[in-house]
Protein backbone atom coordinates (compact mmCIF):
# COMPACT_ATOMS: atom_id res chain seq x y z
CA UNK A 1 0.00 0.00 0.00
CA UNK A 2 1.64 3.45 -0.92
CA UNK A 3 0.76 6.63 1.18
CA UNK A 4 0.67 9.69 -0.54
CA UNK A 5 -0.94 13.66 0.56
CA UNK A 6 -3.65 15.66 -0.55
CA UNK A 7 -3.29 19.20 0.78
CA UNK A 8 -6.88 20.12 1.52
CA UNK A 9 -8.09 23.49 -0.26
CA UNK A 10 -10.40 26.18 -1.07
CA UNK A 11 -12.75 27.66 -3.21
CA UNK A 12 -10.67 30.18 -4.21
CA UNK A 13 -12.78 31.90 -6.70
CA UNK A 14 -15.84 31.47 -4.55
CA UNK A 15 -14.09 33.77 -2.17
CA UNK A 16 -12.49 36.24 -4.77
CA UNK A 17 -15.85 36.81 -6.34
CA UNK A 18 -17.24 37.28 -2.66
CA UNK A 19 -14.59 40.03 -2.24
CA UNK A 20 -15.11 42.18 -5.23
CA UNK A 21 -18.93 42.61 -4.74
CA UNK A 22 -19.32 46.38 -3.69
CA UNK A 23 -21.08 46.23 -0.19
CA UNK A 24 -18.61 43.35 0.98
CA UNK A 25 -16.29 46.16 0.24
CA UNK A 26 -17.74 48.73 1.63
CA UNK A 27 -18.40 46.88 5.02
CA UNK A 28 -14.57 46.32 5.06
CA UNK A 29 -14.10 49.92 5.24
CA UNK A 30 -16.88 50.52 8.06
CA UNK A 31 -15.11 47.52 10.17
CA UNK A 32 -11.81 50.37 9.79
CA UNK A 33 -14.07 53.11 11.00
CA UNK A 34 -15.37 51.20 13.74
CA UNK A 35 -12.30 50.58 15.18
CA UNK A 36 -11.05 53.83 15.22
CA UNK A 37 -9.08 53.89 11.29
CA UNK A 38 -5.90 52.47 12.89
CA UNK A 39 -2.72 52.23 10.41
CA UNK A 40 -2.48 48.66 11.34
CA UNK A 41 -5.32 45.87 11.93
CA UNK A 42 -4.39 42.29 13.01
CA UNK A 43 -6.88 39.19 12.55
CA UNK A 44 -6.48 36.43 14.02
CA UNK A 45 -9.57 34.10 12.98
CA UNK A 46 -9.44 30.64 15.19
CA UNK A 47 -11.83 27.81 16.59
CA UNK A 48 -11.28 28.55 20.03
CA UNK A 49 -9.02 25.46 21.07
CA UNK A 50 -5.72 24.83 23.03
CA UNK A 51 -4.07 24.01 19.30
CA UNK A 52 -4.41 27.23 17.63
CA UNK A 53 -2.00 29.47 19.91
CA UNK A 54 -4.22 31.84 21.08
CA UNK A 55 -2.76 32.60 24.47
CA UNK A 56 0.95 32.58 22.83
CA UNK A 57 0.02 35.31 19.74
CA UNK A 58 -1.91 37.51 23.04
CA UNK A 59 1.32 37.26 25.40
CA UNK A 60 3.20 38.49 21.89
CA UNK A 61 1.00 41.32 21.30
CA UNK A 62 0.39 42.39 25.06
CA UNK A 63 3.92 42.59 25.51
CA UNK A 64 4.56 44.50 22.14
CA UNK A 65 2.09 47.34 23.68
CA UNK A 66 3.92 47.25 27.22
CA UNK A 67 7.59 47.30 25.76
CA UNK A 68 6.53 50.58 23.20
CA UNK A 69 7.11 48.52 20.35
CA UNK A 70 3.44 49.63 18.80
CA UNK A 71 1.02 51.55 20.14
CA UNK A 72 -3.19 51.17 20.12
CA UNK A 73 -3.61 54.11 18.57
CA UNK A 74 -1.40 53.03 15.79
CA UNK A 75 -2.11 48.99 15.93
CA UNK A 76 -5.18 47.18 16.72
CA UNK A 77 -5.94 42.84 17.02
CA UNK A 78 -8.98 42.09 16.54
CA UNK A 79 -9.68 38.56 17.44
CA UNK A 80 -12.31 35.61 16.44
CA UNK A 81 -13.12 33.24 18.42
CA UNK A 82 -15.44 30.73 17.58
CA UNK A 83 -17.50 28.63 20.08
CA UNK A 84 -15.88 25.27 20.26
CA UNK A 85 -16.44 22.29 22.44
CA UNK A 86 -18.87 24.71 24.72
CA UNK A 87 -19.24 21.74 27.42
CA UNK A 88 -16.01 20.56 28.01
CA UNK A 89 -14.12 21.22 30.66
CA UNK A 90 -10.94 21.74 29.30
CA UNK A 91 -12.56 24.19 26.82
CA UNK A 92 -14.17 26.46 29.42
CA UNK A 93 -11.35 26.89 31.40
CA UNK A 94 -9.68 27.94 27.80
CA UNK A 95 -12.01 30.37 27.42
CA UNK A 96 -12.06 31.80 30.81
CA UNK A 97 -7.89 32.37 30.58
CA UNK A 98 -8.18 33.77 27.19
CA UNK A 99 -11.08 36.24 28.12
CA UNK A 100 -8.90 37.64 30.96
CA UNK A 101 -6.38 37.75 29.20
CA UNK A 102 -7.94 39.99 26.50
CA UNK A 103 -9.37 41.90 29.69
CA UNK A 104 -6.28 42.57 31.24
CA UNK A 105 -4.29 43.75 28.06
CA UNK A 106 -7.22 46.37 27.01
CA UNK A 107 -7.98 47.24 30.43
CA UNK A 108 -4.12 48.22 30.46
CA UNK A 109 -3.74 49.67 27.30
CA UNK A 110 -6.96 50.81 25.87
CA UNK A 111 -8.32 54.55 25.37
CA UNK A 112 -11.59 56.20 25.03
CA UNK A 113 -11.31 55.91 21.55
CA UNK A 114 -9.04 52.97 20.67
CA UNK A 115 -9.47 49.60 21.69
CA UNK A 116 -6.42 47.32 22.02
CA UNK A 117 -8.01 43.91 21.11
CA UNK A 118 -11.45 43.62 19.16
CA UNK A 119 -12.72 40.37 20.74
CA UNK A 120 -15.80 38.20 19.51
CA UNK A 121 -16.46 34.60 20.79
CA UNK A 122 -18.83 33.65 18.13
CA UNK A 123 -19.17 32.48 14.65
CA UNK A 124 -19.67 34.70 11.60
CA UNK A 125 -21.15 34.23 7.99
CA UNK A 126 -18.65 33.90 5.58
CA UNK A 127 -19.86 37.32 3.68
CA UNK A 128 -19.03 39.02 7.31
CA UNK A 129 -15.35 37.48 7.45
CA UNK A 130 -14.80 38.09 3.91
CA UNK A 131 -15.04 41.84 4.81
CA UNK A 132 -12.77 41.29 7.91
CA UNK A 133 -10.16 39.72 6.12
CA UNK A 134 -10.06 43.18 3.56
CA UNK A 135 -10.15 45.15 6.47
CA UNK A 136 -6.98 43.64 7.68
CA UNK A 137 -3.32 44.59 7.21
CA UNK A 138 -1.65 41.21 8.90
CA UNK A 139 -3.00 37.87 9.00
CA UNK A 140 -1.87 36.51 12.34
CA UNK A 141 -1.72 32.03 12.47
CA UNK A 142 -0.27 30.87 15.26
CA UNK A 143 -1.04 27.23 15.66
CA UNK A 144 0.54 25.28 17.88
CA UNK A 145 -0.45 22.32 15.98
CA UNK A 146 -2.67 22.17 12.78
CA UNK A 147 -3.51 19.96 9.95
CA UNK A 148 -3.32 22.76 7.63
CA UNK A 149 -5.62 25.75 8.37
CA UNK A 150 -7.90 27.28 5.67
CA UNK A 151 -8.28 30.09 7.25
CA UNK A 152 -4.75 31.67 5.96
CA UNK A 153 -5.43 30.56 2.51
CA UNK A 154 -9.12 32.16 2.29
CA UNK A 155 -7.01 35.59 3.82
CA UNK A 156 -4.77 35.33 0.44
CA UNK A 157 -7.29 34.25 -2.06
CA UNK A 158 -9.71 37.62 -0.94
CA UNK A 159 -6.30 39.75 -1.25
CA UNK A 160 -7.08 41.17 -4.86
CA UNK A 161 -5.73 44.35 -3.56
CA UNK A 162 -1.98 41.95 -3.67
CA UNK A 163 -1.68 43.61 -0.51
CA UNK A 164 -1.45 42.29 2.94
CA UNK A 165 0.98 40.21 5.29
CA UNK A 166 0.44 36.83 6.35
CA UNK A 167 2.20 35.59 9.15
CA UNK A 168 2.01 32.09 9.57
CA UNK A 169 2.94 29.33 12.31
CA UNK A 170 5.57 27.20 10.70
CA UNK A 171 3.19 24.17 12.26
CA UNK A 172 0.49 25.23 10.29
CA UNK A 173 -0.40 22.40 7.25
CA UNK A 174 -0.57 25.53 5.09
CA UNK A 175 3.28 26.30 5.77
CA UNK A 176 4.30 23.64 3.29
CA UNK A 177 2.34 25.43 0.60
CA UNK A 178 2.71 29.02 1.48
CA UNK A 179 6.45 29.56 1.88
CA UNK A 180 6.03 33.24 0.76
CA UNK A 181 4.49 33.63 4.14
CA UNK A 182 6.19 35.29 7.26
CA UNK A 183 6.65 32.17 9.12
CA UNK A 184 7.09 31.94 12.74
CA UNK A 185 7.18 29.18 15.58
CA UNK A 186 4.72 30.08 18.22
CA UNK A 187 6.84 28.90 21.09
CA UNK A 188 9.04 31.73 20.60
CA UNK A 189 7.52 34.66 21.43
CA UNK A 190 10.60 36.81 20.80
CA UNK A 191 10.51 35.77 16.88
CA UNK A 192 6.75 36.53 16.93
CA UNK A 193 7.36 39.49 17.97
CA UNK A 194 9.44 40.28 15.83
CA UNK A 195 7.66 38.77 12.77
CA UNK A 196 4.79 41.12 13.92
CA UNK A 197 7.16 43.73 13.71
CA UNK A 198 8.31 42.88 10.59
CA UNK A 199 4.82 42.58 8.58
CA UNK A 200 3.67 45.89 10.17
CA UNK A 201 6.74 47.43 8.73
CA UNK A 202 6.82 45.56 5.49
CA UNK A 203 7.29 47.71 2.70
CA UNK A 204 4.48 47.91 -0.22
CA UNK A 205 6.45 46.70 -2.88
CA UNK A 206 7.38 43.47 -0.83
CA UNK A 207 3.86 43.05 0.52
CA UNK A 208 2.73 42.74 -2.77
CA UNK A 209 5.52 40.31 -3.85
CA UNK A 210 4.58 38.32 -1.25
CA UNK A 211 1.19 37.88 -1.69
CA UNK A 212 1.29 37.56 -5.78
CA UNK A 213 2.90 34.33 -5.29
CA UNK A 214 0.66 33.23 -2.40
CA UNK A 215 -2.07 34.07 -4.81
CA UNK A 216 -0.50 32.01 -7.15
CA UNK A 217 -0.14 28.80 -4.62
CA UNK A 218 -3.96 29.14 -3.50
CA UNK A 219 -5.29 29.66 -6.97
CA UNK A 220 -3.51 26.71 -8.59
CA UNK A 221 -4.07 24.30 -6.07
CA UNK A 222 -7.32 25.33 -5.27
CA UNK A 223 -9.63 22.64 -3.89
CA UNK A 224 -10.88 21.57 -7.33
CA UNK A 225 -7.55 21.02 -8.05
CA UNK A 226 -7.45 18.89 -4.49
CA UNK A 227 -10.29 16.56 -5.54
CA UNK A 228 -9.34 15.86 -8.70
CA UNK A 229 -5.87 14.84 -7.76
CA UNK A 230 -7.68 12.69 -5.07
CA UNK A 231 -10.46 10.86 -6.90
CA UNK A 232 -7.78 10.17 -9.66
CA UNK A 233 -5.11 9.00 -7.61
CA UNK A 234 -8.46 6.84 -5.81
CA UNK A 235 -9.51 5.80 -8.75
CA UNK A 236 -5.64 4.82 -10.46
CA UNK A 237 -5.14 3.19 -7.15
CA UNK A 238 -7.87 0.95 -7.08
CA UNK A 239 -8.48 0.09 -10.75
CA UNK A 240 -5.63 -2.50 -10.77
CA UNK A 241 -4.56 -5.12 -8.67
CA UNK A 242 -0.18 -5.96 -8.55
CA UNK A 243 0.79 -9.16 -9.95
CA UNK A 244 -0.24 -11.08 -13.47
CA UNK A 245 -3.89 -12.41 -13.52
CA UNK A 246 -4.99 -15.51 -14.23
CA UNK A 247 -6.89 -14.65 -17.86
CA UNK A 248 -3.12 -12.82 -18.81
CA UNK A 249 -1.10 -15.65 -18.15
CA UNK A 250 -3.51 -18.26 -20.10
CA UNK A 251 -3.65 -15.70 -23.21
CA UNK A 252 0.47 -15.35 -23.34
CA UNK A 253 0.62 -19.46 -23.44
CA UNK A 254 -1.76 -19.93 -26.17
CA UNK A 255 0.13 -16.50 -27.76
CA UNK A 256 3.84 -17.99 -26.95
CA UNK A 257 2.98 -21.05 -29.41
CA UNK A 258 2.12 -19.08 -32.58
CA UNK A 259 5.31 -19.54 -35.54
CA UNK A 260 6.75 -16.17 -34.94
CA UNK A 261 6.34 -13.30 -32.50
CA UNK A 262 6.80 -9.70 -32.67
CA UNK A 263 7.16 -8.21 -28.66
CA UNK A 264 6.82 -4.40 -29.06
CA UNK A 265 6.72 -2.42 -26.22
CA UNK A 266 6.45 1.14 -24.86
CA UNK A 267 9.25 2.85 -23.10
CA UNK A 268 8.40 5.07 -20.41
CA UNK A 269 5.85 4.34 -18.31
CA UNK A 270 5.55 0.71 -19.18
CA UNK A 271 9.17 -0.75 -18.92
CA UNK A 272 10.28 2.45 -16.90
CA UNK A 273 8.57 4.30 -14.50
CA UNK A 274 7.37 7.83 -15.22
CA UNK A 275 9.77 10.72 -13.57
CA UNK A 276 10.15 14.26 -13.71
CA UNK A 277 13.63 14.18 -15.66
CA UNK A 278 12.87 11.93 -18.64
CA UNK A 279 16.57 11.76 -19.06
CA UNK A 280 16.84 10.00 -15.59
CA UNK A 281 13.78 7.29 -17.28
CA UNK A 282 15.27 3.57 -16.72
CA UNK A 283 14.03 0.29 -17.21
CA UNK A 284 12.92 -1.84 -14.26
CA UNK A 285 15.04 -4.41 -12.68
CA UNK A 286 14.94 -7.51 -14.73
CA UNK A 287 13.91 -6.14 -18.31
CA UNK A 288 17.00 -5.85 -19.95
CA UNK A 289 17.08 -9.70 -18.74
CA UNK A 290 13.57 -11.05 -20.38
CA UNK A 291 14.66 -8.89 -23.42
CA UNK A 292 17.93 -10.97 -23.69
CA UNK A 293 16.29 -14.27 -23.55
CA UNK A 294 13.78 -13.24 -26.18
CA UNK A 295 16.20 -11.88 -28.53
CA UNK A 296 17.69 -15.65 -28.41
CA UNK A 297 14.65 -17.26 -28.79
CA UNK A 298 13.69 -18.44 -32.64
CA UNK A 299 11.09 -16.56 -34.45
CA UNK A 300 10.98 -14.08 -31.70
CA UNK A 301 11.69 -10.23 -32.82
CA UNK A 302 11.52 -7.26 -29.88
CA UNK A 303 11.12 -3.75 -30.79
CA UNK A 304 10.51 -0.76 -28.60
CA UNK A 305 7.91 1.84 -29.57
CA UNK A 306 8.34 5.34 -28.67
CA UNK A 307 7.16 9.01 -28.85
CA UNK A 308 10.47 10.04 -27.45
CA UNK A 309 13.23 10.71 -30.37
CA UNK A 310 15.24 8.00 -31.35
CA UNK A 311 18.38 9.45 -30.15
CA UNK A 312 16.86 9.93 -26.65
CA UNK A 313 15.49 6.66 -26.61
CA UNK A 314 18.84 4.72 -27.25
CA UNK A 315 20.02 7.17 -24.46
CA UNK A 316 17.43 6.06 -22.02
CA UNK A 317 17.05 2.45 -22.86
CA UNK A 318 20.83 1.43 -24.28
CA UNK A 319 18.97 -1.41 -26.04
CA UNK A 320 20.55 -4.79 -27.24
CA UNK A 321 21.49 -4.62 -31.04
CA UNK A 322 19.23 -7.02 -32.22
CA UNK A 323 15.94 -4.95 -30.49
CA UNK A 324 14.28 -2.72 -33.25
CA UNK A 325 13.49 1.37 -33.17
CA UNK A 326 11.03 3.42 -33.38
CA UNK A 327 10.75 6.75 -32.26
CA UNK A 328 8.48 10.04 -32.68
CA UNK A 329 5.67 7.39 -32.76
CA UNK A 330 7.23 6.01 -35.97
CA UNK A 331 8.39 8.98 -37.77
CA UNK A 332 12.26 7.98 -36.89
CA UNK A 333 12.94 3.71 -37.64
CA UNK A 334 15.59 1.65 -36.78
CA UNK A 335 15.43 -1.72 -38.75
CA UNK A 336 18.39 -4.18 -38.75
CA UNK A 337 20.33 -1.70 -41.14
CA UNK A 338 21.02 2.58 -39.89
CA UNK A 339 18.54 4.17 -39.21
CA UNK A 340 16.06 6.34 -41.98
CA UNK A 341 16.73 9.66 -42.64
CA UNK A 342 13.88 12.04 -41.68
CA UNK A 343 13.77 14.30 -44.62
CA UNK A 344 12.04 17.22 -43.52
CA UNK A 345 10.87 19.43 -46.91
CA UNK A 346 11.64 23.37 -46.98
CA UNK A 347 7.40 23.86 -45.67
CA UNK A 348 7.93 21.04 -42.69
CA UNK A 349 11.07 23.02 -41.38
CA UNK A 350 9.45 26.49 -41.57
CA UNK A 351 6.29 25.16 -39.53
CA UNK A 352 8.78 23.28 -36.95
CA UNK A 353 10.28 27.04 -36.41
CA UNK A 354 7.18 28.67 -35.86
CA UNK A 355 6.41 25.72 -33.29
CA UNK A 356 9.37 26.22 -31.07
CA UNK A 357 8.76 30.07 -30.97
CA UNK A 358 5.09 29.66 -30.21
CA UNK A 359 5.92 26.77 -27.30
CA UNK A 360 8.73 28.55 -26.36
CA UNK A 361 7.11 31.79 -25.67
CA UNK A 362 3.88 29.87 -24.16
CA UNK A 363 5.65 28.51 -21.78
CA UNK A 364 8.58 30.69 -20.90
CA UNK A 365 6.82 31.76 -17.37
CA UNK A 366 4.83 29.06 -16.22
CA UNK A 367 7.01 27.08 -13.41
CA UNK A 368 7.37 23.24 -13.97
CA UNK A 369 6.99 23.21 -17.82
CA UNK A 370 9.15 22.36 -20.25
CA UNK A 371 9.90 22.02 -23.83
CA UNK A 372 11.00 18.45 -25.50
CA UNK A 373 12.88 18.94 -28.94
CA UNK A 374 12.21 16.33 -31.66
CA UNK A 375 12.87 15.89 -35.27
CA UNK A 376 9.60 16.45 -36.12
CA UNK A 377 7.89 18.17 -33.66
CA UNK A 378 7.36 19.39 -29.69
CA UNK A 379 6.71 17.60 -26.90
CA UNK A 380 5.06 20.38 -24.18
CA UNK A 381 5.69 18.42 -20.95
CA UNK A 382 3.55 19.77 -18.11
CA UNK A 383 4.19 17.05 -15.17
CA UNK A 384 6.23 19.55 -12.78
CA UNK A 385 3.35 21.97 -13.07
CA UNK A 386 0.36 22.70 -10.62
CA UNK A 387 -3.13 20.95 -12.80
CA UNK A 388 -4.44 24.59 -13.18
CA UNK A 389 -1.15 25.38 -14.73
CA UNK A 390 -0.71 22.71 -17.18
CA UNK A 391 -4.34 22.70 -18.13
CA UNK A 392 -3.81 27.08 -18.69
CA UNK A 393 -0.55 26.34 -20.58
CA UNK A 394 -1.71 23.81 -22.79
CA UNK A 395 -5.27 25.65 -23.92
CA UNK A 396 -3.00 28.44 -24.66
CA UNK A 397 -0.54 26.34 -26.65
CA UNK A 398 -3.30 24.67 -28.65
CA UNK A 399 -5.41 27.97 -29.73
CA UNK A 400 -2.52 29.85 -30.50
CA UNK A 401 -0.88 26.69 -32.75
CA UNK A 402 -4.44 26.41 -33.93
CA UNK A 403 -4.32 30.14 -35.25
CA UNK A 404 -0.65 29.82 -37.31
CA UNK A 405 -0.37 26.18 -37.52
CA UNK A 406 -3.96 24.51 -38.28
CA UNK A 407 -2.57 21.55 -39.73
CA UNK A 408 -0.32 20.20 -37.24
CA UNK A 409 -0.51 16.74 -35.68
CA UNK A 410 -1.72 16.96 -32.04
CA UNK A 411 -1.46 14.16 -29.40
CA UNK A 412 -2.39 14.50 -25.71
CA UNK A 413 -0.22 12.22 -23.52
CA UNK A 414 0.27 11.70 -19.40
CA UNK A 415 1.25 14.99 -18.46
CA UNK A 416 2.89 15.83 -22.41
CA UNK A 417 0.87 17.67 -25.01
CA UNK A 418 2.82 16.95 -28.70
CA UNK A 419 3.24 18.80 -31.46
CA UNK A 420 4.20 17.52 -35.02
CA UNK A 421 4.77 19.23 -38.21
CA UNK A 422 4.53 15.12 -40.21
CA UNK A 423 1.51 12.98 -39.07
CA UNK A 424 2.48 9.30 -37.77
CA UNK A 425 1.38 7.23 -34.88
CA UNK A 426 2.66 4.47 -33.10
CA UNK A 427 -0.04 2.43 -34.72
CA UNK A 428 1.74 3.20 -37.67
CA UNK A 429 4.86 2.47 -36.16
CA UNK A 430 3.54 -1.28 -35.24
CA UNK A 431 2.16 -2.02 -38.94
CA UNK A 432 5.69 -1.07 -40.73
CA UNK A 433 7.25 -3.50 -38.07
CA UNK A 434 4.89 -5.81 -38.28
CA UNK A 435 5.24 -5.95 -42.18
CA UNK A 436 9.29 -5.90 -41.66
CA UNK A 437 9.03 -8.72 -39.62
CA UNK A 438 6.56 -10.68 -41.04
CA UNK A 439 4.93 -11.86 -37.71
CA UNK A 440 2.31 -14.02 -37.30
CA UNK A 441 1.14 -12.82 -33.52
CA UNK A 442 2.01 -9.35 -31.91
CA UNK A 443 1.94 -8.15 -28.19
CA UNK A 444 1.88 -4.64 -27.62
CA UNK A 445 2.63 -3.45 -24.54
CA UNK A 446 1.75 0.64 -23.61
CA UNK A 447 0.42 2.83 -21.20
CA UNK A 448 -0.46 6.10 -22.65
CA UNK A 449 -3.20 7.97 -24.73
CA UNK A 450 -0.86 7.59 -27.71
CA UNK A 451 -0.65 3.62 -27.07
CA UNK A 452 -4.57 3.37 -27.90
CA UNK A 453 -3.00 4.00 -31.62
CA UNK A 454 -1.13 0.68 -31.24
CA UNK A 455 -3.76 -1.07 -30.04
CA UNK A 456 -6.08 -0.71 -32.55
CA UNK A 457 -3.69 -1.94 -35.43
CA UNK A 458 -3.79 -5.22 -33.08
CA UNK A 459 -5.24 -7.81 -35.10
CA UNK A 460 -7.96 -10.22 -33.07
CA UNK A 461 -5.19 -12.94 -32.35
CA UNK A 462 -2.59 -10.37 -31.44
CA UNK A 463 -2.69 -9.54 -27.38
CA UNK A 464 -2.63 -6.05 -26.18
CA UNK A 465 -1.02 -5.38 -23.00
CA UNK A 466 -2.56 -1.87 -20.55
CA UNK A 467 -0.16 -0.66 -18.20
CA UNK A 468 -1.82 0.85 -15.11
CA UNK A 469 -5.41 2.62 -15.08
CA UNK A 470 -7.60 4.29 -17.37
CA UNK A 471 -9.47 3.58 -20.26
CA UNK A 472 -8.26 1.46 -23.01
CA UNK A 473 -8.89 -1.15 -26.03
CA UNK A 474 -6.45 -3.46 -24.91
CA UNK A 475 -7.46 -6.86 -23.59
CA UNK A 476 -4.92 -7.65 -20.60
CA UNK A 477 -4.06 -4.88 -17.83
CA UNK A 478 -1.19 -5.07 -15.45
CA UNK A 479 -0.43 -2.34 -12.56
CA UNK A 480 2.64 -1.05 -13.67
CA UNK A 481 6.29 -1.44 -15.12
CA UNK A 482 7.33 -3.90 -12.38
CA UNK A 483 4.90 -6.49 -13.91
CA UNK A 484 6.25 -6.27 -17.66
CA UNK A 485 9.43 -8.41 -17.10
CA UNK A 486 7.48 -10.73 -14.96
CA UNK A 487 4.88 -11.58 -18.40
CA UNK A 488 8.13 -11.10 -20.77
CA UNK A 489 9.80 -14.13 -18.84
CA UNK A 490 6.70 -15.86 -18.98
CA UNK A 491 6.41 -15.60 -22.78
CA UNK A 492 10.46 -16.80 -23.14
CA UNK A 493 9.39 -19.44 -20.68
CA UNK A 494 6.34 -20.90 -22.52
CA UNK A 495 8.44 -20.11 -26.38
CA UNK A 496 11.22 -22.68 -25.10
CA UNK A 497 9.15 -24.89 -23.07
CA UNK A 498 7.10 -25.01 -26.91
CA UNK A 499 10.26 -25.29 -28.94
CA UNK A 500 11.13 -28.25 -27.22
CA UNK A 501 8.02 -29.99 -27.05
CA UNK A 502 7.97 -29.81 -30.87
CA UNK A 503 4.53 -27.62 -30.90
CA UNK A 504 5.11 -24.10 -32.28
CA UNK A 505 4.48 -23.61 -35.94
CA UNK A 506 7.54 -22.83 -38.02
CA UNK A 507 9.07 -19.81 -37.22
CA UNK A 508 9.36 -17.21 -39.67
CA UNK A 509 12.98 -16.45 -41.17
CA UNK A 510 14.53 -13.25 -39.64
């Protein structure tokens, strides 16, 4: 069982929209008057529980007023409270401390006409905190312990203004996500002091760099972003079970007998895991080992099928001499002699140019994307991006393509958007091989959008081979990569237990 996290979010453009609407904005500047039009407000916005640090960030601020650091005419907290766990011991006598405390610090430092701490012990509509959170300069989180705290991230996605500090307990879920944050530890009421200090201070410019890339965070991972990465990591999960099933292995015996074979597979993804440096894509553990014994094996031919160029792919895979190329899904070949020239006409190399200047300046500031050069084409990788990212950069990629280049071939991958200026597919790819070799049974192995290509040239006696979730024409399904050397053995294992029982037909001539 693997473990992974889902960072709980927001409806970030719920609460955006909420903050534009004119009277939510104009209550935010009433809340100022009310409180006497200080140059600084502090929120603090909290369940009212031992976790969230209450008492530490009102020791912090009381002692901020009694050292001179700020005044109240100058600085004022106002603090949220909300009801929780009313009947509970523990929880009243939580209440009680922080209610003196709030008592003692504005019956020592407030004035007829500026109150040190704004306190409310009950809940308010969201409309009502919407306002409060515009009304405020610094965002004050001071948990003690949290599992991530929405309440800073619906204080940066109202911030339209890009104005405003958070400050933000380094304990706090949300600190993992929202590193352009003043973060603090809680304990220390020195450094929270001093980060208090600090945000009041903060000049404009740096406010506002501040928050544009908290914006940024809460808007791309936003929590339709959150459920989408959880139902399809749910869904991946649970689709497929590890090992080889039962109806696999008795298709690959019947399969292993036929008079000659042609084993294509996919690279990446299907005999190597997926990573974030395709350069760093290996095979699994014991591939290069089935492919060996196949290659020996008579009337048995192994090719690898590819979208990545054929130089990368030899890069990636260093495959055995005998095991035949393909690559930008069977634009590039490499038979048993060198490999094809491409041949790119005068028209195919002007549109290629225009395609790297479009990609390249589509993607030039969007963090986690990159560009993958091939002969043919682009490969728009998007797998280090946030989903609101990749989906914005590749909808801008495709309409302005569409606009200068409406002819282009256009493939949608895992993560990878591809652009090519000559239309082939790895179908394609598996028919010219297929003819080459002149096999009477092929298994295709793949695990992409492009694979579906491959699968449909399958002929009804050929066996298609699904690697991990999602929809697909294939027969068979395995989890992932570590289960493709485990059937590859079992096909060299059934060819040579055949061969020497006398029963496969007559293998083709190589």
């Amino acid at each position: 069982m693997i473990a992974k996290h889902f960072p709980i979010s927001i409806d970030a453009i719920a609460y955006a929209d909420l903050a534009k609407q004119p009277e939510i904005q104009a209550r935010a500047r009433r809340i100022r008057e009310d409180l006497g039009n200080p140059k600084t407000i502090i929120l603090g916005v909290d369940r009212l529980d031992y976790t969230k640090g209450i008492g530490h960030r009102l020791k912090a601020f009381g002692e901020l007023l009694e050292d001179g650091s700020i005044s109240v005419e100058d600085v004022t907290l106002v603090q949220v409270a909300s009801p929780s766990r009313e009947r509970v011991g523990a929880y009243m006598a939580l209440r009680d401390e922080i209610e003196l405390a709030v008592g003692r610090i504005n019956g020592d430092y407030s004035t007829i006409s500026h109150t040190a701490i704004s306190y409310h012990h009950h809940g308010y509509p969201r409309e009502e905190m919407v306002a409060l959170y515009l009304a405020a300069d610094v965002m004050l989180v001071t948990a003690l312990r949290d599992g991530m705290n929405l309440v800073a991230k619906e204080y940066v996605a109202v911030r339209d203004d890009k104005d405003g500090v958070l400050v933000l307990s380094e304990f706090a879920g949300a600190a993992d996500e929202l590193k352009q944050a003043v973060l603090i530890n809680p304990h220390d009421i020195d450094g929270m002091k001093a980060a208090i200090l600090r945000a009041i201070a903060m000049p404009r410019p740096e406010r506002q760099r501040r928050m544009r890339a908290l914006r940024r965070k809460v808007f791309d991972n936003d929590v339709a972003a959150w459920s989408s990465s959880f139902l399809r990591t749910l869904r991946e999960g649970a689709a497929v079970q590890p090992g080889v099933p039962d109806d696999l292995v008795h298709a690959v015996r019947d399969f292993s007998a036929a008079g000659s074979l042609l084993i294509a597979l996919d690279f990446d993804g299907t005999v190597a895991p997926i990573v974030d440096n395709p350069q760093d894509s290996r095979a699994v553990a014991g591939t290069r080992e089935a492919v060996e014994r196949l290659i020996g094996l008579d009337g048995v031919r192994v090719a690898l099928v590819s979208g990545r160029s054929l130089a990368s792919l030899r890069q990636v895979a260093e495959p055995q001499i005998e095991v035949l190329l393909t690559g930008s899904h069977g634009i590039e070949v490499q038979l048993d002699n060198p490999g094809e020239e491409l041949g790119l006409d005068q028209d195919e190399l002007d549109q290629l140019d225009t395609l790297t200047r479009v990609l390249e300046r589509v993607s030039a500031s969007v963090t986690g994307v990159w560009i993958e050069r091939k002969p043919a084409g682009l490969a728009l990788h998007t797998r280090k991006a946030t989903v609101q990212a990749a989906q914005a950069v590749q909808r801008d990629a495709r309409a302005q393509l569409g606009a200068v280049l409406p002819d282009l071939t256009v493939r949608e991958g895992k993560n990878v958007l591809e652009f090519a200026v000559r239309s082939s597919s790895k179908g394609d790819a598996l028919e010219r091989l297929r003819a080459y070799t002149g096999a009477d049974r092929v298994f295709y192995a793949g695990d992409d959008v492009t694979d579906e290509d491959a699968f449909t040239a399958l002929h009804p006696s050929d066996l298609g081979l699904k690697i991990g979730a999602g929809t697909t024409i294939a027969g068979y399904r395995v989890r992932g990569p570590e289960e493709v050397p485990i059937v590859l053995q079992l096909i060299a294992d059934l060819r040579e237990a055949a061969e020497a029982s006398g029963t496969p037909g007559t293998p083709s001539e190589r």
